[in-house]
PDB file of N, CA and C in Angstrom:
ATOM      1  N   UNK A   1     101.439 105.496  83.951  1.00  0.00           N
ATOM      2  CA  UNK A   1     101.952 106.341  82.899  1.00  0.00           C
ATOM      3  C   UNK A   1     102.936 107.344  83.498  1.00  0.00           C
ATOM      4  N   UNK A   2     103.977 107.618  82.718  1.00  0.00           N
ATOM      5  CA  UNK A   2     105.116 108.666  83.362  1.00  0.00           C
ATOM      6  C   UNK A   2     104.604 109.876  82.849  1.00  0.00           C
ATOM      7  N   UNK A   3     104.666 110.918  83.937  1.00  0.00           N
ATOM      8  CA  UNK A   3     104.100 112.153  83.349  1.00  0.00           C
ATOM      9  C   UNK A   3     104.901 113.369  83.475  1.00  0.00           C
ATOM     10  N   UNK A   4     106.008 112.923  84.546  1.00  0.00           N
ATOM     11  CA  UNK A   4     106.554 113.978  85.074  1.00  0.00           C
ATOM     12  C   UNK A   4     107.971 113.827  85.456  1.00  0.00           C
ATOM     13  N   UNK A   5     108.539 114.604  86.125  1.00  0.00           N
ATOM     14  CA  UNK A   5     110.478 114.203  85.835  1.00  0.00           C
ATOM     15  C   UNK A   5     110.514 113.482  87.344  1.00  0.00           C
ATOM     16  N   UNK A   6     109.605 113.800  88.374  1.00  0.00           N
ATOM     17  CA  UNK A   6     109.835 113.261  89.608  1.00  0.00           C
ATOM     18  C   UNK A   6     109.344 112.081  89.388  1.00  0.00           C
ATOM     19  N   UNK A   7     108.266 111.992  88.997  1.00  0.00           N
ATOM     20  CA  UNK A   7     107.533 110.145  88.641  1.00  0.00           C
ATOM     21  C   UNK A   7     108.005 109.407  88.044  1.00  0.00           C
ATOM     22  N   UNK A   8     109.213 110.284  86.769  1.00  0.00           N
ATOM     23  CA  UNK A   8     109.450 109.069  85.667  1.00  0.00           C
ATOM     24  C   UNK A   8     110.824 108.875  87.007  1.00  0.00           C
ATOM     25  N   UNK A   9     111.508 109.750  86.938  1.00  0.00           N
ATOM     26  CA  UNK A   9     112.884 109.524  88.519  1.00  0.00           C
ATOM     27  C   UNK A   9     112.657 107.954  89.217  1.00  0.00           C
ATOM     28  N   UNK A  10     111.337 108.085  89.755  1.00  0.00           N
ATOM     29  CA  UNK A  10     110.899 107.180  91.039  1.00  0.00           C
ATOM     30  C   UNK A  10     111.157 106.352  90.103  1.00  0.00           C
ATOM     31  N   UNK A  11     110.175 106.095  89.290  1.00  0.00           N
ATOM     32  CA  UNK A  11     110.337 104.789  88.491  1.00  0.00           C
ATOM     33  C   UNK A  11     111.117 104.412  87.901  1.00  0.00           C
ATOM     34  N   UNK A  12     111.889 104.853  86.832  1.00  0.00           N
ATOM     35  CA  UNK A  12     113.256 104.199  86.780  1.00  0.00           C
ATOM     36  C   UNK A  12     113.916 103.663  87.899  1.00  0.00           C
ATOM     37  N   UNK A  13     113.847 104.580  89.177  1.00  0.00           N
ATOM     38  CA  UNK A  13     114.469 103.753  90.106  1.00  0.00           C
ATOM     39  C   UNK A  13     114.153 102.465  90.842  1.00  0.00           C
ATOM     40  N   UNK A  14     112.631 102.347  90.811  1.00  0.00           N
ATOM     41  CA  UNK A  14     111.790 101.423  91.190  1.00  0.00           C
ATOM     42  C   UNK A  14     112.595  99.915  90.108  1.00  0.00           C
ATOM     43  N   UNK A  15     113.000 100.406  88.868  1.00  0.00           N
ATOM     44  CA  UNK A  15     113.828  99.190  87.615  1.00  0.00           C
ATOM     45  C   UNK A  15     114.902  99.249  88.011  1.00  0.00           C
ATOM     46  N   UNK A  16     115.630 100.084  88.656  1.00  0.00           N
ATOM     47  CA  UNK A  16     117.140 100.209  89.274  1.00  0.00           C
ATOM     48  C   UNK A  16     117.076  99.209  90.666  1.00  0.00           C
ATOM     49  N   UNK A  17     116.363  99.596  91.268  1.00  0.00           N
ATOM     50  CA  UNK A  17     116.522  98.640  92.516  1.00  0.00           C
ATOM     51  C   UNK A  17     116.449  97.802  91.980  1.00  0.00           C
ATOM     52  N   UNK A  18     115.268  97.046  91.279  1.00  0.00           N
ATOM     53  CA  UNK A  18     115.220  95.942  91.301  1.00  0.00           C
ATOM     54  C   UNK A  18     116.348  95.102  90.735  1.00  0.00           C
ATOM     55  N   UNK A  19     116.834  95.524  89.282  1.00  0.00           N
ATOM     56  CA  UNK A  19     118.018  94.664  89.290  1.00  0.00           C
ATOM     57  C   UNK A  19     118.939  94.502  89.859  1.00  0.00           C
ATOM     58  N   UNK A  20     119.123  95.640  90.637  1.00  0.00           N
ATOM     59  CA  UNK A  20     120.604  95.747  91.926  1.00  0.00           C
ATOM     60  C   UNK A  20     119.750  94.449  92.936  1.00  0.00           C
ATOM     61  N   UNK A  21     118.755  93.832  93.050  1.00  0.00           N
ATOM     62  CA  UNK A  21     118.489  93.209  93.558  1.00  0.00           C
ATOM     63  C   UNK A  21     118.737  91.548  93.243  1.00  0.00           C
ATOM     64  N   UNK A  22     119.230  91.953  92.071  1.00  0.00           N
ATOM     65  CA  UNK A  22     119.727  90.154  91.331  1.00  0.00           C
ATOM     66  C   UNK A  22     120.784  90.106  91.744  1.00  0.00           C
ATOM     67  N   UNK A  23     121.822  91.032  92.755  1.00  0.00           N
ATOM     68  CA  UNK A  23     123.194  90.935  92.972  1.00  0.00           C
ATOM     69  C   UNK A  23     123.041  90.197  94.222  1.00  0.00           C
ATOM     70  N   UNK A  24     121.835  90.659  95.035  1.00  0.00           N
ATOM     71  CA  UNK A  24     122.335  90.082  96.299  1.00  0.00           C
ATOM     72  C   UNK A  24     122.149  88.180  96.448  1.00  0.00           C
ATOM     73  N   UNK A  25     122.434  88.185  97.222  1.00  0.00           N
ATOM     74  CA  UNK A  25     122.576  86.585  97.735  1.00  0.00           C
ATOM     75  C   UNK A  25     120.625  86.089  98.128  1.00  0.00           C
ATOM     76  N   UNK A  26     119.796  87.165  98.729  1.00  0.00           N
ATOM     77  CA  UNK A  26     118.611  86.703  99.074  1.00  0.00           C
ATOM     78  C   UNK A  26     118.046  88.105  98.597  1.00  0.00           C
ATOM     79  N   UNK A  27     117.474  88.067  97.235  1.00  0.00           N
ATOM     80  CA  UNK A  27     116.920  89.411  96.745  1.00  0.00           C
ATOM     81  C   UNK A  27     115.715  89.521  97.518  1.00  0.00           C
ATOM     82  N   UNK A  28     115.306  91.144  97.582  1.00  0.00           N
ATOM     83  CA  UNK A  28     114.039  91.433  98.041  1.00  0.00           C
ATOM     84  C   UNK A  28     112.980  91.421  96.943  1.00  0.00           C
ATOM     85  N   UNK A  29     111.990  89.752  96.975  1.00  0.00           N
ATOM     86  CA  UNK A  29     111.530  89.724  96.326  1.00  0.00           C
ATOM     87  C   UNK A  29     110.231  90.912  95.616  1.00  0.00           C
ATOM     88  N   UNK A  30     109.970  91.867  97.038  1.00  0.00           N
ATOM     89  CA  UNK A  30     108.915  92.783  96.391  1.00  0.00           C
ATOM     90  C   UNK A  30     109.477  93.807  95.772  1.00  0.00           C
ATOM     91  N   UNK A  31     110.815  94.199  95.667  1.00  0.00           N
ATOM     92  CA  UNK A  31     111.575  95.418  95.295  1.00  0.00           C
ATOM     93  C   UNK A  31     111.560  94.458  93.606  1.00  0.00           C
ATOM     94  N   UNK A  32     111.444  93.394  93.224  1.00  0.00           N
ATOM     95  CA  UNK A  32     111.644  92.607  92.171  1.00  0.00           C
ATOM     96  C   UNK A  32     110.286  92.412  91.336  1.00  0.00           C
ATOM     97  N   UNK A  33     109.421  92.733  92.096  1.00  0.00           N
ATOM     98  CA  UNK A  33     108.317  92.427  92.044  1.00  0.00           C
ATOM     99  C   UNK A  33     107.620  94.062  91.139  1.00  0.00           C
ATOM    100  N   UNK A  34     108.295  95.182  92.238  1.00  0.00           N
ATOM    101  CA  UNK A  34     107.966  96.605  91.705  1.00  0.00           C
ATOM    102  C   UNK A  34     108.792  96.976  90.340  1.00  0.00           C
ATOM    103  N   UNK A  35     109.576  96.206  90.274  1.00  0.00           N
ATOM    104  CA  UNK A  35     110.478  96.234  89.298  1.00  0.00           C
ATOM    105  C   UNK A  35     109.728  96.144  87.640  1.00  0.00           C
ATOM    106  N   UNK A  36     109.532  94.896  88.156  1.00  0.00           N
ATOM    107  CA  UNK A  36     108.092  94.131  86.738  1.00  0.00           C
ATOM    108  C   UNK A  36     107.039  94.971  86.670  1.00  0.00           C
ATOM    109  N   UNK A  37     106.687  95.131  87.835  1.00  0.00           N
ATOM    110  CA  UNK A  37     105.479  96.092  87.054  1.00  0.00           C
ATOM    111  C   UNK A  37     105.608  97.683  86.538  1.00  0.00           C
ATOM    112  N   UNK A  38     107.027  97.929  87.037  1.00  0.00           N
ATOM    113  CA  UNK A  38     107.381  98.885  86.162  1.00  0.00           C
ATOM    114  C   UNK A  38     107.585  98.601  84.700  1.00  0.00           C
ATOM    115  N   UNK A  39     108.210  97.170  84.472  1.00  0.00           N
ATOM    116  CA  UNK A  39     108.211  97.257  83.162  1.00  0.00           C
ATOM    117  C   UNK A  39     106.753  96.840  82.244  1.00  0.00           C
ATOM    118  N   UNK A  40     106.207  96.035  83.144  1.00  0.00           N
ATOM    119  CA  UNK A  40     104.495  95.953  82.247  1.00  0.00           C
ATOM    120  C   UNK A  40     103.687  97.715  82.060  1.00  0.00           C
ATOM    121  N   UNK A  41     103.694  98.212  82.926  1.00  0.00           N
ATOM    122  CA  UNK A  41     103.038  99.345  82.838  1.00  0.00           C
ATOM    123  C   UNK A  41     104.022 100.296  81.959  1.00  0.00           C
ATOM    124  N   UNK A  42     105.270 100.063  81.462  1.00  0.00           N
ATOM    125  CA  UNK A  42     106.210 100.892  80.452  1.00  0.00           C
ATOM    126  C   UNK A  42     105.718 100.661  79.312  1.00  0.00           C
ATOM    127  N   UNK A  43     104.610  99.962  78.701  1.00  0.00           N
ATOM    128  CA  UNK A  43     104.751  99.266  77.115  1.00  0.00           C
ATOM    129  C   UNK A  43     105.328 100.830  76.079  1.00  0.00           C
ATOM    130  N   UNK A  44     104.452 101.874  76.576  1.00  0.00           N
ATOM    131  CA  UNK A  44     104.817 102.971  75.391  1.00  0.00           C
ATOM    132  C   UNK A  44     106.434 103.617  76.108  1.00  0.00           C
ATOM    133  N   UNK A  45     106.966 103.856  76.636  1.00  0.00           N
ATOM    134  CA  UNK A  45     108.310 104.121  77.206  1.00  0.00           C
ATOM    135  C   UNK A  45     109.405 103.627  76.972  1.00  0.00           C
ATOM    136  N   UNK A  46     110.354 104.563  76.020  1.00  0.00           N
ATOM    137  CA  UNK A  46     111.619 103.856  75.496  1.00  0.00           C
ATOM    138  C   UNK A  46     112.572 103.685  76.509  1.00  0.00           C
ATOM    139  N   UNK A  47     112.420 102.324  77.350  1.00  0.00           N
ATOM    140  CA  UNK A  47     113.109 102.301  78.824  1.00  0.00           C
ATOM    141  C   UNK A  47     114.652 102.364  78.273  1.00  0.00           C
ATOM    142  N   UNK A  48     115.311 102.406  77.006  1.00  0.00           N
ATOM    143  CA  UNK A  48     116.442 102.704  76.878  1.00  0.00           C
ATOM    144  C   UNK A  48     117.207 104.423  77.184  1.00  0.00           C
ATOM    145  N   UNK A  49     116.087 104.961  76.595  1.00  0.00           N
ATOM    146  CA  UNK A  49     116.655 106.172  76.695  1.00  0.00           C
ATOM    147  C   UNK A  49     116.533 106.589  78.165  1.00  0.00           C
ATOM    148  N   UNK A  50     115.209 106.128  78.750  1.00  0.00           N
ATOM    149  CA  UNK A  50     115.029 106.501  80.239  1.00  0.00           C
ATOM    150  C   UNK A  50     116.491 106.315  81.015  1.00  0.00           C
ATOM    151  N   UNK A  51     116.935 105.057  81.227  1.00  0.00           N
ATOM    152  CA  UNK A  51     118.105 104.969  81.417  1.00  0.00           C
ATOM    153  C   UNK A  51     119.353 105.732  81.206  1.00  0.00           C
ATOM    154  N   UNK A  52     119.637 105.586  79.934  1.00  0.00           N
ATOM    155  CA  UNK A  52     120.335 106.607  79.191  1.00  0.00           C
ATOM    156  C   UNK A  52     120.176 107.577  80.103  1.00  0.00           C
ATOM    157  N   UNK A  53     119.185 108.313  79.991  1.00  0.00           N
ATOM    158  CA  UNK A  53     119.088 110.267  80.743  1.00  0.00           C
ATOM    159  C   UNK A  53     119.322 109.753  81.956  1.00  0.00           C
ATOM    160  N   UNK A  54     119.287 108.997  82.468  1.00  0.00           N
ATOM    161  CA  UNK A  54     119.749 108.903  84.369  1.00  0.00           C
ATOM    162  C   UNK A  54     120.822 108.323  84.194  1.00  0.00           C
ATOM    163  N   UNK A  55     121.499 107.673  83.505  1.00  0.00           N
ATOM    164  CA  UNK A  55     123.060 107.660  83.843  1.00  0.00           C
ATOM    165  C   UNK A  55     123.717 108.801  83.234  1.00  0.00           C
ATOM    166  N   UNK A  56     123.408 109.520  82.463  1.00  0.00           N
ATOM    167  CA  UNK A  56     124.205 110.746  81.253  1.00  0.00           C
ATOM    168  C   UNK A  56     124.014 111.877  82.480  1.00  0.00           C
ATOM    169  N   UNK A  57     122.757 112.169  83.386  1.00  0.00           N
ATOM    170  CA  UNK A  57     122.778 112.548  84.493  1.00  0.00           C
ATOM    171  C   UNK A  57     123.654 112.555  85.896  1.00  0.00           C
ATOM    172  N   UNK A  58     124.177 111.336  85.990  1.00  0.00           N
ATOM    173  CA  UNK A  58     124.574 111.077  87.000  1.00  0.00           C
ATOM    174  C   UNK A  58     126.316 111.267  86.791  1.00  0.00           C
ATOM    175  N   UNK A  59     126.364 111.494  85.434  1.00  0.00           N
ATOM    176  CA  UNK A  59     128.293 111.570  84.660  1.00  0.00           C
ATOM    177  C   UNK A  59     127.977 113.210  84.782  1.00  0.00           C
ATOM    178  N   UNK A  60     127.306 113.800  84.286  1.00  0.00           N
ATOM    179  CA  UNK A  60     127.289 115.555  84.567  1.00  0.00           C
ATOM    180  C   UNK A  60     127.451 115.758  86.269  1.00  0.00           C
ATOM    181  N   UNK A  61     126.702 115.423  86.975  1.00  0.00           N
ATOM    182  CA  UNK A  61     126.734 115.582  88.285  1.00  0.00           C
ATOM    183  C   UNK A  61     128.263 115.473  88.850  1.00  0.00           C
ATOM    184  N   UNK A  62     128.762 114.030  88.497  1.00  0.00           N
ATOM    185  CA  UNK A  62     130.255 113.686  88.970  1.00  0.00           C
ATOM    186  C   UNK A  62     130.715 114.911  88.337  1.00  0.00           C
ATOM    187  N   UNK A  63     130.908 115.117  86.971  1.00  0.00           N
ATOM    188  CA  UNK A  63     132.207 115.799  86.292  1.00  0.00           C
ATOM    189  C   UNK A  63     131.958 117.063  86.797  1.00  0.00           C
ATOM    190  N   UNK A  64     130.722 117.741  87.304  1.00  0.00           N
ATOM    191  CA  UNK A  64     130.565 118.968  87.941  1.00  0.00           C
ATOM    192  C   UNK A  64     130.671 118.888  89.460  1.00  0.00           C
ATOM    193  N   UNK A  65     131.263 118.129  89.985  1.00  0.00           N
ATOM    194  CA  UNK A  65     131.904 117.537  91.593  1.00  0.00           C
ATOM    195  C   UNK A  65     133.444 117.789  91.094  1.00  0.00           C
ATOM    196  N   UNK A  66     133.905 117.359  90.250  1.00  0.00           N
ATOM    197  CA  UNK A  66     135.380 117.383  89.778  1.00  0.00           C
ATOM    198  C   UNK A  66     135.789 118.607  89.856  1.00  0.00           C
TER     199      UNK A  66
END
């Protein structure tokens, strides 16, 4: 269960690696593996918006680098 901004962080990223892991040529199957069970253990988590707030995050960060 996500409870917190550092846990839900990890985990989204734990779904971030993993698909950056369909790019490579020999994926790391356990980074693919942590991936899934991030999404089985998400059932109540609108993994859209999760997303959403970490990329809408990551465009504030740049434009406040600018």
């Amino acid at each position: 269960m996500i409870t917190g901004t550092a846990e839900q962080k990890q985990d989204i990223d734990m779904l971030i690696n993993a698909i950056s892991e369909l790019k490579r040529d020999s994926p790391d199957k356990n980074k693919i593996k942590e991936g899934l069970l991030y999404l089985d253990n998400s059932a109540g988590v609108d993994i859209r918006y999760e997303i959403k707030t970490v990329l809408q995050k990551a465009v504030d960060r740049a434009d406040k680098k600018a």
